[in-house]
C-alpha atoms as a PDB file:
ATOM      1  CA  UNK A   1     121.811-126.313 110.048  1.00  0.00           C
ATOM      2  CA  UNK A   2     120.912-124.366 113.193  1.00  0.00           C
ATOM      3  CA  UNK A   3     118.798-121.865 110.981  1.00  0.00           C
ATOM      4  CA  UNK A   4     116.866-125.125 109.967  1.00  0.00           C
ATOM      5  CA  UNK A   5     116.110-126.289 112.726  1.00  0.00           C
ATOM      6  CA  UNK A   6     115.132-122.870 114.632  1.00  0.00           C
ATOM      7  CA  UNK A   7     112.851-122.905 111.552  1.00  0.00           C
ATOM      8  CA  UNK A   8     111.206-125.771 112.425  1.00  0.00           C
ATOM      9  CA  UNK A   9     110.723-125.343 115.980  1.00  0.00           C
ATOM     10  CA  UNK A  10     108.540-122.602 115.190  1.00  0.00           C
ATOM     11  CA  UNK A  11     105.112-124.086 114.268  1.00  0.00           C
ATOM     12  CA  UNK A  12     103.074-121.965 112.254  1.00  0.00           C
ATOM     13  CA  UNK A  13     100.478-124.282 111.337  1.00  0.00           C
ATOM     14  CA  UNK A  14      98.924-122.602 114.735  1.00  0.00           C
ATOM     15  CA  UNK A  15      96.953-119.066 114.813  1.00  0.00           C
ATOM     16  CA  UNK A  16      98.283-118.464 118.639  1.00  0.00           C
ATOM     17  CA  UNK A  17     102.107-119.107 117.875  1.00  0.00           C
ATOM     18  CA  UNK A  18     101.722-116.703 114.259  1.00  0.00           C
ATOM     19  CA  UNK A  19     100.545-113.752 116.093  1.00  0.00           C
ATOM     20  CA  UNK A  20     103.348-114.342 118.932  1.00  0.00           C
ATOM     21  CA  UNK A  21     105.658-113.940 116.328  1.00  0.00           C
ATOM     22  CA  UNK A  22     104.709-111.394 114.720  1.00  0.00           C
ATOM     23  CA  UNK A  23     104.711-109.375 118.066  1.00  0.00           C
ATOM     24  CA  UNK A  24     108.179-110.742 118.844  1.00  0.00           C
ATOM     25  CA  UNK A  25     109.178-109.279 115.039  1.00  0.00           C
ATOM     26  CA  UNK A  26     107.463-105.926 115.956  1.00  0.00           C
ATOM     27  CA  UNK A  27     109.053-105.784 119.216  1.00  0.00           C
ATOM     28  CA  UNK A  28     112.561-107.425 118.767  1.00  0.00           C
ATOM     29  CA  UNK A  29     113.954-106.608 115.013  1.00  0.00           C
ATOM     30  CA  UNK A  30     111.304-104.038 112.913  1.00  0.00           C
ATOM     31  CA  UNK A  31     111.730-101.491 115.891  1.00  0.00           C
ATOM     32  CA  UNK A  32     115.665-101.674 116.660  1.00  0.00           C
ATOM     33  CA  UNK A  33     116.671-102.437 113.314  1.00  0.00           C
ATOM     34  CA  UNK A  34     118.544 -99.779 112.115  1.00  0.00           C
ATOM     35  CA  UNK A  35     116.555 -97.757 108.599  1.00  0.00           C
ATOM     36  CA  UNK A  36     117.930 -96.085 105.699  1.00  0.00           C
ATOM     37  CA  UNK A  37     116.106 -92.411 105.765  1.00  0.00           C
ATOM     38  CA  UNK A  38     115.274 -93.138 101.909  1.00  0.00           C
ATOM     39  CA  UNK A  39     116.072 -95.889  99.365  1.00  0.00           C
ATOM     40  CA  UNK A  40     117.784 -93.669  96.630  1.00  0.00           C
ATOM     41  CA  UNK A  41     119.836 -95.067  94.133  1.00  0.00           C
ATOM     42  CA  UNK A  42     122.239 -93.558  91.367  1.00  0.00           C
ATOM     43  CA  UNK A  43     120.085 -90.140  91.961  1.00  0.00           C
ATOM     44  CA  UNK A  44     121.145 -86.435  91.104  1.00  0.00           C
ATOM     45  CA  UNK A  45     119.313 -83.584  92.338  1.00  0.00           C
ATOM     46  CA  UNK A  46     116.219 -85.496  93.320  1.00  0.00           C
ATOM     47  CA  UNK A  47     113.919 -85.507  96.213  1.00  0.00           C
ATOM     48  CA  UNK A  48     111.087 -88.145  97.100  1.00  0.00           C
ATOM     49  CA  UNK A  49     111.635 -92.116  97.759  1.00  0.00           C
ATOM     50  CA  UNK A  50     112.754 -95.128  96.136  1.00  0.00           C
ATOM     51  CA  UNK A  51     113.591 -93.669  92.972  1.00  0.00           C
ATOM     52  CA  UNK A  52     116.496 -94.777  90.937  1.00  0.00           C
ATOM     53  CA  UNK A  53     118.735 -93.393  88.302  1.00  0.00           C
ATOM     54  CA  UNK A  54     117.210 -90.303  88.175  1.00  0.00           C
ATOM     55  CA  UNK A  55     117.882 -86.687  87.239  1.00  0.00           C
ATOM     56  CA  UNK A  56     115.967 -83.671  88.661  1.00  0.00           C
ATOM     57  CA  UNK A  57     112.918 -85.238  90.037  1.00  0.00           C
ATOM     58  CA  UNK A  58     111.077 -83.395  92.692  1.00  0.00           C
ATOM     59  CA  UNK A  59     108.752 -85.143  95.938  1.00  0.00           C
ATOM     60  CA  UNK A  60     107.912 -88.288  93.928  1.00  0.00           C
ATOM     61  CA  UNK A  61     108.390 -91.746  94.473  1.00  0.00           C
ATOM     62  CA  UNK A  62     108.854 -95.756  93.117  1.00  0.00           C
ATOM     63  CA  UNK A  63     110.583 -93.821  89.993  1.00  0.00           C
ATOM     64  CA  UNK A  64     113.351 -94.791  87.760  1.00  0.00           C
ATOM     65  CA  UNK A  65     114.859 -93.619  84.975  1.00  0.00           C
ATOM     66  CA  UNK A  66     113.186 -90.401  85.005  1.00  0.00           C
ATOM     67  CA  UNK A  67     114.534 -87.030  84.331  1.00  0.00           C
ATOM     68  CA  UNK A  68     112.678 -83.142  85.214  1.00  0.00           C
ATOM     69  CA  UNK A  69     109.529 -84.810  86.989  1.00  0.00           C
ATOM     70  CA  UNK A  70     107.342 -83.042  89.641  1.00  0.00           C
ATOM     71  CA  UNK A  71     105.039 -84.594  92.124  1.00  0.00           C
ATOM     72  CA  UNK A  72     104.834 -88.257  90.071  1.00  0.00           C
ATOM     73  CA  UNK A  73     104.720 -91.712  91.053  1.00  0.00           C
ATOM     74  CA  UNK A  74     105.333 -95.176  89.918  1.00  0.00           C
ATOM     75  CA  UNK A  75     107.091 -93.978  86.511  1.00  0.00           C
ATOM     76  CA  UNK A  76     109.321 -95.270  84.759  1.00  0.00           C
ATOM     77  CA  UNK A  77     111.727 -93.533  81.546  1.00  0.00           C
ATOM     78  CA  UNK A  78     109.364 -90.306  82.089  1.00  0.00           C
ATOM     79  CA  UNK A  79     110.765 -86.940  81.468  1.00  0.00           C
ATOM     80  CA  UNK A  80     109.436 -83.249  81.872  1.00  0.00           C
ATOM     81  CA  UNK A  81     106.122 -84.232  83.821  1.00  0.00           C
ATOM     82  CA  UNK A  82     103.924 -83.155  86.882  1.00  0.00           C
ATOM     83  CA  UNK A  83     101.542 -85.167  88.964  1.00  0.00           C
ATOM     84  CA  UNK A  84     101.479 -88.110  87.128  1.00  0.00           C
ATOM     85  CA  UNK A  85     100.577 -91.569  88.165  1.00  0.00           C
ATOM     86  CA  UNK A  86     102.373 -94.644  86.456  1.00  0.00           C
ATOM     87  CA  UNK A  87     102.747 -93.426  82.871  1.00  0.00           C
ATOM     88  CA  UNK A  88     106.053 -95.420  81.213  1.00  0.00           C
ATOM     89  CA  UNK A  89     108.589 -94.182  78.150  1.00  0.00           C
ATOM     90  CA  UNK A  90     106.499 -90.617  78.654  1.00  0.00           C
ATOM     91  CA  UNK A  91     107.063 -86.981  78.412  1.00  0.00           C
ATOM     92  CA  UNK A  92     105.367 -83.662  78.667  1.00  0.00           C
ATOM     93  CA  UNK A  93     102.495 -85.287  80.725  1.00  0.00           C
ATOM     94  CA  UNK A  94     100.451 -83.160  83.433  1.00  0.00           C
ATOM     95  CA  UNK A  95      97.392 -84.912  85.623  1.00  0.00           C
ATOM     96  CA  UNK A  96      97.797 -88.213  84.135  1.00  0.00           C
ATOM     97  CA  UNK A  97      97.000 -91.507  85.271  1.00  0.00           C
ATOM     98  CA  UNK A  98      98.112 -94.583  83.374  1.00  0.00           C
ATOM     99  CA  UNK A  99      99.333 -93.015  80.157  1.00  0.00           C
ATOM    100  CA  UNK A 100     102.075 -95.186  78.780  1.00  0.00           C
ATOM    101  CA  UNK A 101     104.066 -94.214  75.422  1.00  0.00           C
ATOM    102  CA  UNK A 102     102.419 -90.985  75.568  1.00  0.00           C
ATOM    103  CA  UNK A 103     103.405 -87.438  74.435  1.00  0.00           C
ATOM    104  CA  UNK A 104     102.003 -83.868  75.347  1.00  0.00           C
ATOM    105  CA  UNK A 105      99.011 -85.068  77.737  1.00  0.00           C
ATOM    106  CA  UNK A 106      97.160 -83.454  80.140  1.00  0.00           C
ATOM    107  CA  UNK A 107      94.389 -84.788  81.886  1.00  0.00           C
ATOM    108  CA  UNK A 108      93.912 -88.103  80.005  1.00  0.00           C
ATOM    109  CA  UNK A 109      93.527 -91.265  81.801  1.00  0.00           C
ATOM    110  CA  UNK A 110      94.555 -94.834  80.507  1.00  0.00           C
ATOM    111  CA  UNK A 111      95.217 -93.353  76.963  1.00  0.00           C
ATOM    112  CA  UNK A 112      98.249 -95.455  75.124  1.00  0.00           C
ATOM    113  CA  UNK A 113     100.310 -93.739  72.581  1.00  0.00           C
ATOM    114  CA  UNK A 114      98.597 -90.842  72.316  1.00  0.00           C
ATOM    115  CA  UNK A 115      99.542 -87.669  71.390  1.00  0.00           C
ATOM    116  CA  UNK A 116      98.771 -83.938  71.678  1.00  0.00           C
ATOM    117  CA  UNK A 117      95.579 -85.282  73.470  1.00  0.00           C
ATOM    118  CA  UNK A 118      93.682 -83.346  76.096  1.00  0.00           C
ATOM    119  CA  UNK A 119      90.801 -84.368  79.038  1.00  0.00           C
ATOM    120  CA  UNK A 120      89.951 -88.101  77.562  1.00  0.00           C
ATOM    121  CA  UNK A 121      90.101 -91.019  78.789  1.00  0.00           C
ATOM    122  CA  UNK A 122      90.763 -95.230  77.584  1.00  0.00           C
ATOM    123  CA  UNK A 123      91.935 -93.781  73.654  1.00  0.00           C
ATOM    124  CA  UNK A 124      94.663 -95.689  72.094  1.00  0.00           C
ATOM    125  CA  UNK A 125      97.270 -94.180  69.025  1.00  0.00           C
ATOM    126  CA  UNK A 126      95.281 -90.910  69.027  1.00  0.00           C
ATOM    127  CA  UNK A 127      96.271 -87.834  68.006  1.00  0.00           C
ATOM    128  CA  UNK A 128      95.101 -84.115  68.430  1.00  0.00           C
ATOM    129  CA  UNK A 129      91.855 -84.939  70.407  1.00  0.00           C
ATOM    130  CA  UNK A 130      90.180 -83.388  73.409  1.00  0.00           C
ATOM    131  CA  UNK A 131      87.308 -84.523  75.594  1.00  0.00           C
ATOM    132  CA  UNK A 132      87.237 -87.619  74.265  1.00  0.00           C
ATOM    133  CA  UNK A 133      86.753 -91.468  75.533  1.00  0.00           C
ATOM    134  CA  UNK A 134      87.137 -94.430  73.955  1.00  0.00           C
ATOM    135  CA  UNK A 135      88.588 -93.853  70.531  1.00  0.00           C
ATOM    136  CA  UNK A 136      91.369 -95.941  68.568  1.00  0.00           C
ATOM    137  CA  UNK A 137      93.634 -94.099  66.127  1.00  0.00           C
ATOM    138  CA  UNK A 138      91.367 -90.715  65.448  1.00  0.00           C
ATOM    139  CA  UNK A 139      93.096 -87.656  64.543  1.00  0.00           C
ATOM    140  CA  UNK A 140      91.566 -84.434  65.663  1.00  0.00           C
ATOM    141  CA  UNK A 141      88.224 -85.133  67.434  1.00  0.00           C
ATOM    142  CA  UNK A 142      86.755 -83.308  69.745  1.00  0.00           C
ATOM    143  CA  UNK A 143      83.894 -84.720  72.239  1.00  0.00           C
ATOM    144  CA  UNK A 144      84.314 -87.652  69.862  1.00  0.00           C
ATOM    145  CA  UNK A 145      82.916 -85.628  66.682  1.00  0.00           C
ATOM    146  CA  UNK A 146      85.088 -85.615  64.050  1.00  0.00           C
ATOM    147  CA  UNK A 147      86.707 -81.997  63.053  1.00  0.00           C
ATOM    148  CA  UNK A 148      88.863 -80.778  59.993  1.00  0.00           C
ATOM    149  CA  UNK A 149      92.715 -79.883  61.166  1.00  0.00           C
ATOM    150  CA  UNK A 150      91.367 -76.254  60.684  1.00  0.00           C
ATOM    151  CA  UNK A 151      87.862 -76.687  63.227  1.00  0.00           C
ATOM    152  CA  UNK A 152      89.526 -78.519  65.596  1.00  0.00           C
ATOM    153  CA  UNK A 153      92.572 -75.516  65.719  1.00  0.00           C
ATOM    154  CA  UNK A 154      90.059 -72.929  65.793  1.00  0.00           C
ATOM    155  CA  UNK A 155      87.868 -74.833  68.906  1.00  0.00           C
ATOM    156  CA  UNK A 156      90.225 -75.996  71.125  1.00  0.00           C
ATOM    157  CA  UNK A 157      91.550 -72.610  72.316  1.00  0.00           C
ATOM    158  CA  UNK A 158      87.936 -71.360  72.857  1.00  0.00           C
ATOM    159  CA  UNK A 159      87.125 -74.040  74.770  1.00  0.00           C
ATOM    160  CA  UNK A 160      90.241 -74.007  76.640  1.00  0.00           C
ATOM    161  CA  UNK A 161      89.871 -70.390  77.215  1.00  0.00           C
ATOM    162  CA  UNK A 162      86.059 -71.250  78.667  1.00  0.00           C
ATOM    163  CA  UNK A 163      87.500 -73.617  80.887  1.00  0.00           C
ATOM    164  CA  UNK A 164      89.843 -71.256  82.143  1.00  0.00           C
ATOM    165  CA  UNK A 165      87.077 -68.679  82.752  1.00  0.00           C
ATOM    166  CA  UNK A 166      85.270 -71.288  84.809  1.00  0.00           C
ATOM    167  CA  UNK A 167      88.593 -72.414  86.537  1.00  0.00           C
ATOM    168  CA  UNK A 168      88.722 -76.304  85.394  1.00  0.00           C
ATOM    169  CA  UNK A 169      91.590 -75.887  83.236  1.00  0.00           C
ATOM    170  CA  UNK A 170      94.746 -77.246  84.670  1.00  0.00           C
ATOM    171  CA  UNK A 171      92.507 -79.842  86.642  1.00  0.00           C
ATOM    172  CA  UNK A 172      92.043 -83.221  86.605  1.00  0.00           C
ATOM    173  CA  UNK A 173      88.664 -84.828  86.366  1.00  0.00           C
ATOM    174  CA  UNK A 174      86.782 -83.570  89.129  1.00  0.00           C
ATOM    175  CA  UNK A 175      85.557 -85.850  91.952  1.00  0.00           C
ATOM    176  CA  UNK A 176      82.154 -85.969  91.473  1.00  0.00           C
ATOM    177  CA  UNK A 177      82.597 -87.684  88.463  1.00  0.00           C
ATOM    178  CA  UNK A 178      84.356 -90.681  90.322  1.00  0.00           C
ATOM    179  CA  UNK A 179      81.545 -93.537  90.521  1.00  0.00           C
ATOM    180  CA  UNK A 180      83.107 -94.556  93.791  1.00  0.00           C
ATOM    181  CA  UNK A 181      83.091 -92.999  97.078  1.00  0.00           C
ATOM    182  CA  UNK A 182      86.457 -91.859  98.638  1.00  0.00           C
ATOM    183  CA  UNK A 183      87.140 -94.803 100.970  1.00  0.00           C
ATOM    184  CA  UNK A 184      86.568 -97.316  98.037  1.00  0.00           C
ATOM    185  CA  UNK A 185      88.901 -95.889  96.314  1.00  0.00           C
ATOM    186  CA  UNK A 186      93.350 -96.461  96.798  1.00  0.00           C
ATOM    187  CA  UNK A 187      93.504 -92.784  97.386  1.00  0.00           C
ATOM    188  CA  UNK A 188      92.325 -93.653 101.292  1.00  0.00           C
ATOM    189  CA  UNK A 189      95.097 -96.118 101.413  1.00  0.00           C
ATOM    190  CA  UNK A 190      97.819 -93.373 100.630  1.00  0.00           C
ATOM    191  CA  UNK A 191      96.201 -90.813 101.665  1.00  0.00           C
ATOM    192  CA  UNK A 192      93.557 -91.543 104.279  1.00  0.00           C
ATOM    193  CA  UNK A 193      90.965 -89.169 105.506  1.00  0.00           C
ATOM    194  CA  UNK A 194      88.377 -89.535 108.105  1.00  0.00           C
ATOM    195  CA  UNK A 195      84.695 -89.273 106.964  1.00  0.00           C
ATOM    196  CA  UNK A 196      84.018 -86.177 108.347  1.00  0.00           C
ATOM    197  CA  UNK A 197      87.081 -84.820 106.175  1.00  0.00           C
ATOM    198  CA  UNK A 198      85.520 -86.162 102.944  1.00  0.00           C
ATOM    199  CA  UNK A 199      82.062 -85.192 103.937  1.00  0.00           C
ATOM    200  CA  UNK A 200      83.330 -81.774 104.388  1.00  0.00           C
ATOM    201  CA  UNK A 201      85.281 -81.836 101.262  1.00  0.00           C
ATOM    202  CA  UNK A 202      81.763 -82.615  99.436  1.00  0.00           C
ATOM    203  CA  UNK A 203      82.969 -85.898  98.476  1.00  0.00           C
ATOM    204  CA  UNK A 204      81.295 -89.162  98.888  1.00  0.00           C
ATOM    205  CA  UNK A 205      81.565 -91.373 101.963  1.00  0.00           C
ATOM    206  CA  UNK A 206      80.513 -95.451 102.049  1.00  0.00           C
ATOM    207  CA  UNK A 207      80.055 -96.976 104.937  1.00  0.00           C
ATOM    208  CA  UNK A 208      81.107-100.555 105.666  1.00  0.00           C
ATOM    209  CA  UNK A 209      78.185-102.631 105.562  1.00  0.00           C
ATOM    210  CA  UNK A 210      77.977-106.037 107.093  1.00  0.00           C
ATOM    211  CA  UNK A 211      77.224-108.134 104.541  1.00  0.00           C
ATOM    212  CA  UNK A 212      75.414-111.522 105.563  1.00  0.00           C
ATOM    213  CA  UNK A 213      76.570-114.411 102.882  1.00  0.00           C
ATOM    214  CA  UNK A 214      74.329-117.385 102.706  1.00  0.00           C
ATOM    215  CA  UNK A 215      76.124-119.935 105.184  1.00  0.00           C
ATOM    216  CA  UNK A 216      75.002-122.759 107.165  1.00  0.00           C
ATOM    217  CA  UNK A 217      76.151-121.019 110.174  1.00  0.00           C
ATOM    218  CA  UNK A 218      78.318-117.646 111.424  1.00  0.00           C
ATOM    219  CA  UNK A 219      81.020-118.263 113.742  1.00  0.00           C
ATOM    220  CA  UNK A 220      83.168-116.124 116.026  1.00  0.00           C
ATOM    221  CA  UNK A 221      87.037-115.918 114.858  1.00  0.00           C
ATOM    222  CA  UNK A 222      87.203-117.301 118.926  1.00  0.00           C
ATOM    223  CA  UNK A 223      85.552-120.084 117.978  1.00  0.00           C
ATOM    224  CA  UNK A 224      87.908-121.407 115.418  1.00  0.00           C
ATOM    225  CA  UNK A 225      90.237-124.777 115.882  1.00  0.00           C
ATOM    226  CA  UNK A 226      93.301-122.710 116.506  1.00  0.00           C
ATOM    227  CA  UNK A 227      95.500-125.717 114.049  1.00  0.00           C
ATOM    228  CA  UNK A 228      94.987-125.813 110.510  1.00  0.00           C
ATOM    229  CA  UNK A 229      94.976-129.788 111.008  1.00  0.00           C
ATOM    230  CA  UNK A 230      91.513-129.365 113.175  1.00  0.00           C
ATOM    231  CA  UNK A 231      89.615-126.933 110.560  1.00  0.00           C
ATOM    232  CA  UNK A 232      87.287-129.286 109.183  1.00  0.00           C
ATOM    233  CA  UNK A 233      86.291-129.185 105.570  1.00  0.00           C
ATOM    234  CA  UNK A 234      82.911-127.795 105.441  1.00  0.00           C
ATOM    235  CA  UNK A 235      84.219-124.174 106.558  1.00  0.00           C
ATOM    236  CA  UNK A 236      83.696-123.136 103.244  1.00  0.00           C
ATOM    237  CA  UNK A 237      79.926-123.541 103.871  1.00  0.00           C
ATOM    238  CA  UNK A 238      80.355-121.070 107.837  1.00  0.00           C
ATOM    239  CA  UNK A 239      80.983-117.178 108.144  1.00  0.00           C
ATOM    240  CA  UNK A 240      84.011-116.230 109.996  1.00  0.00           C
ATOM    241  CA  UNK A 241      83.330-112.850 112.213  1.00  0.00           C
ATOM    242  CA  UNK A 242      86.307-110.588 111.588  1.00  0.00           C
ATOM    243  CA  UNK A 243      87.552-110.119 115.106  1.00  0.00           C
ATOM    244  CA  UNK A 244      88.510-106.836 114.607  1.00  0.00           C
ATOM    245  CA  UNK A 245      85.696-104.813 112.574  1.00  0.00           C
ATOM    246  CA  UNK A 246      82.507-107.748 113.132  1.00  0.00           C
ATOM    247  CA  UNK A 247      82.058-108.391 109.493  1.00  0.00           C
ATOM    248  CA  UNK A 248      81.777-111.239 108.311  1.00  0.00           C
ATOM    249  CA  UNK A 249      83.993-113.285 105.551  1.00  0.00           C
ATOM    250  CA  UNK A 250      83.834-116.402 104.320  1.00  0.00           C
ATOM    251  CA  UNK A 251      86.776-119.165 103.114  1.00  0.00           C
ATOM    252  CA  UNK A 252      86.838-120.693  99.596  1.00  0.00           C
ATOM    253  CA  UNK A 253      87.901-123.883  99.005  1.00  0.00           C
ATOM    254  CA  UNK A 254      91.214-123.121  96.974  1.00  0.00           C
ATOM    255  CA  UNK A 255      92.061-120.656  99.678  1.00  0.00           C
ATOM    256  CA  UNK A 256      91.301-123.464 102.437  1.00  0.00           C
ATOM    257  CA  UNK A 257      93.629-126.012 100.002  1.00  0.00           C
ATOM    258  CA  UNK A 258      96.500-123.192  99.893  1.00  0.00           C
ATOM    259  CA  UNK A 259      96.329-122.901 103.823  1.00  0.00           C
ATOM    260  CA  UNK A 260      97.000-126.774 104.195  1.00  0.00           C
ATOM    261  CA  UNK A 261      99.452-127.214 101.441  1.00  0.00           C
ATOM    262  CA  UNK A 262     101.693-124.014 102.895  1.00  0.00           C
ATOM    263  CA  UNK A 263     100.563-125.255 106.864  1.00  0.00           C
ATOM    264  CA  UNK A 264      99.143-121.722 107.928  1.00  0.00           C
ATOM    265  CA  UNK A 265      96.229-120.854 110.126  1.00  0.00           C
ATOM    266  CA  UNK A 266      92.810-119.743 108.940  1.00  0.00           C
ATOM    267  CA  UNK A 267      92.850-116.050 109.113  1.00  0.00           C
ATOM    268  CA  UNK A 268      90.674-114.039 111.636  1.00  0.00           C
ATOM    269  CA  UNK A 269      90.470-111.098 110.069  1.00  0.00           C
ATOM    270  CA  UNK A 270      88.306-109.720 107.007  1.00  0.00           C
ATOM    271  CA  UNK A 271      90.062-109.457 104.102  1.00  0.00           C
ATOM    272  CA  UNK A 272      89.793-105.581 104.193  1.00  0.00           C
ATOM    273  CA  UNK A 273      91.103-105.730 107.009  1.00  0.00           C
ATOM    274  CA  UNK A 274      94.053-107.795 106.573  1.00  0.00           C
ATOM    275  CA  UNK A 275      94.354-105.533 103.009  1.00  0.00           C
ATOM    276  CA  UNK A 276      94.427-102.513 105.086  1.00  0.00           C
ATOM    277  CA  UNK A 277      96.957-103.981 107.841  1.00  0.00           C
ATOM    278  CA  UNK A 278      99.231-104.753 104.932  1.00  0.00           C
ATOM    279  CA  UNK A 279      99.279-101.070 103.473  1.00  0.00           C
ATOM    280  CA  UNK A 280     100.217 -99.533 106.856  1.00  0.00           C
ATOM    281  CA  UNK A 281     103.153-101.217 106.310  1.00  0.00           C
ATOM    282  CA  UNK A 282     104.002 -98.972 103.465  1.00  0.00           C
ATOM    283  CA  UNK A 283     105.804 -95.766 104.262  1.00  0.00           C
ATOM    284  CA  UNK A 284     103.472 -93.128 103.364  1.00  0.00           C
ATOM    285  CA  UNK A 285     104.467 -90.871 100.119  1.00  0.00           C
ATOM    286  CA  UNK A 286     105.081 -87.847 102.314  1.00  0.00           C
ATOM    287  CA  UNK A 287     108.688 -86.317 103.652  1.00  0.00           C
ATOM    288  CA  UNK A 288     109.063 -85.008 107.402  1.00  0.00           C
ATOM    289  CA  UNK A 289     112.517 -83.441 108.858  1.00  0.00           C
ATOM    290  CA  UNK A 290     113.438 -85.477 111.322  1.00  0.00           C
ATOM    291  CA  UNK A 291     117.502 -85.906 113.107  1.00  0.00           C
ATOM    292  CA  UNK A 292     119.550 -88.977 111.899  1.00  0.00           C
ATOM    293  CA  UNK A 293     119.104 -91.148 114.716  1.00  0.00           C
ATOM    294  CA  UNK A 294     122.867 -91.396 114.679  1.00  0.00           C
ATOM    295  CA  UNK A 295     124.863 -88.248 114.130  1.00  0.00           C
ATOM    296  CA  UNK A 296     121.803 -85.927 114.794  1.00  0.00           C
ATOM    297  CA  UNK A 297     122.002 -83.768 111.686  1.00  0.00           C
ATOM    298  CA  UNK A 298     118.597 -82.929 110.137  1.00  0.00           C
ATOM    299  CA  UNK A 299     117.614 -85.450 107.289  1.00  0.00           C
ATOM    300  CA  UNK A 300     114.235 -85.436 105.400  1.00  0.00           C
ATOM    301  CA  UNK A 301     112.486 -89.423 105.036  1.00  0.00           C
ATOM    302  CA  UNK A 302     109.330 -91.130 104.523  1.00  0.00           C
ATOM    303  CA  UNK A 303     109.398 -91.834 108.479  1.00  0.00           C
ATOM    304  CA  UNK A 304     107.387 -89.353 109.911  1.00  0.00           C
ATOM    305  CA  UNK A 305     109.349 -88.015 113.777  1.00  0.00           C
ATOM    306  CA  UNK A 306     107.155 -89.389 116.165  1.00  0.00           C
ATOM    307  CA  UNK A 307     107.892 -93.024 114.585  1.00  0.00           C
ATOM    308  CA  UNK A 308     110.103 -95.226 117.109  1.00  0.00           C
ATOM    309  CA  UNK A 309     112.405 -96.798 114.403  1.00  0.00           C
ATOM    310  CA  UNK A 310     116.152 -96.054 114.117  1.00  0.00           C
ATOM    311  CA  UNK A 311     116.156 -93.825 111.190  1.00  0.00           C
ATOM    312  CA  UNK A 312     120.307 -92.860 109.917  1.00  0.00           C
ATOM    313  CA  UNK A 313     121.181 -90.792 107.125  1.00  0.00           C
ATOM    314  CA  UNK A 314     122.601 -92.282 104.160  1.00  0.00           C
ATOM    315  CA  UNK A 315     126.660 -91.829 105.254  1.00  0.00           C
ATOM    316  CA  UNK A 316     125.800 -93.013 108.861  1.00  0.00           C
ATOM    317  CA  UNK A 317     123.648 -95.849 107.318  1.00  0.00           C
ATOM    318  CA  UNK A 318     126.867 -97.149 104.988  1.00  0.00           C
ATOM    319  CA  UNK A 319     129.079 -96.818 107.785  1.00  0.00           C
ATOM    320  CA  UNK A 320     126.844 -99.296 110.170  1.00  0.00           C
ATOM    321  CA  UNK A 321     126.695-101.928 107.214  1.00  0.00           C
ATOM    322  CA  UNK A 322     129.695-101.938 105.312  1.00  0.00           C
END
């Protein structure tokens, strides 16, 4: 009953009294609340966060079920792999992004229940291919050309061997492929760079551009009825200035409808922005040394030392909640 009716005291239908309590969240609980150093479960010999029921798994993170892995991430009954990304019920799979049910990969990307298959990318139940895109059920192929069992032995080695001589084997597609620039891409939200980094890098930077949509009329987020009872129905016609980065956004009318029905405030930020906002709250996949914040021994975690959370090692951490 009293949690009720703290509940609603609070009006949230107002963009003044959200942001006060988010601040008061910040301030009063997220900061003195006391953190796990990493959310480990049913783990042996493993090293990385939130992985579960694992064996042997090495700096990696939201695994489970996975046994001998190196450098992976978001996996899931994986065994004997290195830097993969999100490949499930796999094994023997290097640089791979996306490659469920398969076997012996290296390099592929988005390739399902393939086997034996080198460098290719979006092929399904293939086996014994290399450089290949796009195939369904093709047995040893080769830049998509069709060999014998005999060509495709004899080939494959020399063209490994060429790659090796011009130092691309045991690399994933290189970046220049990549249609998009860095900072369009989710590798800024894990692992973020400023431009001069990527420029220097020889990668590809894209600026934010401030889009003008047709609109009746562009408004300042300072401008906006601060209630959701006072926004008046044609918003969906305005542009709303992000008061944070200046570009503008607009309102649709099944996201205006959603904000009634759930009594919420129009948003003043752009939805990159609020996209970004919500990834920084994300521990980054990276492990510092830092001292239990409790018994002082040295414990490594996701949160980095200069971070002003209570960060306890895993016995300290049981002790305080059980």
């Amino acid at each position: 009953e009293e949690y009720e009716k703290e509940r609603q005291s609070m009006d949230l239908s107002t963009w003044k009294v959200l942001e006060r309590l988010e601040n008061e969240f910040r301030a009063s609980v997220r900061n003195t609340a006391i953190h796990r150093d990493l959310l480990n479960k049913q783990c042996e010999n493993s090293t990385g966060d939130r992985i579960v029921q694992c064996k042997d798994v090495r700096e990696s993170y939201y695994m489970f079920d996975c046994e001998e892995c190196s450098y992976c991430y978001d996996c899931g009954d994986t065994k004997s792999s290195m830097d993969a990304y999100e490949p499930y019920h796999g094994e023997l799979q290097y640089e791979t992004h996306g490659c469920n049910l398969g076997y012996n990969l290296y390099g592929c990307s988005n390739s399902y229940e393939c086997n034996n298959t080198y460098v290719s990318e979006y092929c399904f139940s293939c086996t014994d291919c290399f450089g290949c895109f796009g195939l369904r059920r093709k047995k040893h192929c080769i830049l998509n050309r069709q060999y014998s069992k005999e060509e495709y032995e004899t080939l494959v080695p020399q063209i490994i061997e060429s790659m090796r001589r011009s130092g691309a084997w045991g690399e994933f597609f290189p970046t220049h492929l990549s249609p998009f620039a860095y900072n369009e891409t989710v590798a800024q939200e894990y692992f973020p760079l400023t431009k001069d980094e990527v420029l220097r890098r020889g990668w590809t930077w894209r600026d934010d551009t401030h889009e003008i949509p047709t609109v009746e009329r562009t408004i300042a987020t300072k401008q906006l009825p601060d209630g959701i009872d006072d926004i008046p129905d044609d918003i969906v016609n305005w542009a709303i200035e992000c008061e944070v980065t200046q570009r503008p956004f607009r309102i649709i009318k099944q996201e205006l409808d959603f904000y009634r029905q759930m009594n919420l405030p129009i948003p003043r930020l752009h939805p990159d922005e609020r996209h970004k906002r919500r990834m920084a709250l994300r521990n980054p996949r990276k492990l510092w040394n830092r001292t239990c914040s409790e018994c002082m021994k040295s414990i490594p975690t996701t949160y980095s030392p200069d971070r002003m959370e209570k960060v306890y090692c895993e016995e300290c951490y049981l002790k305080e909640v059980y």
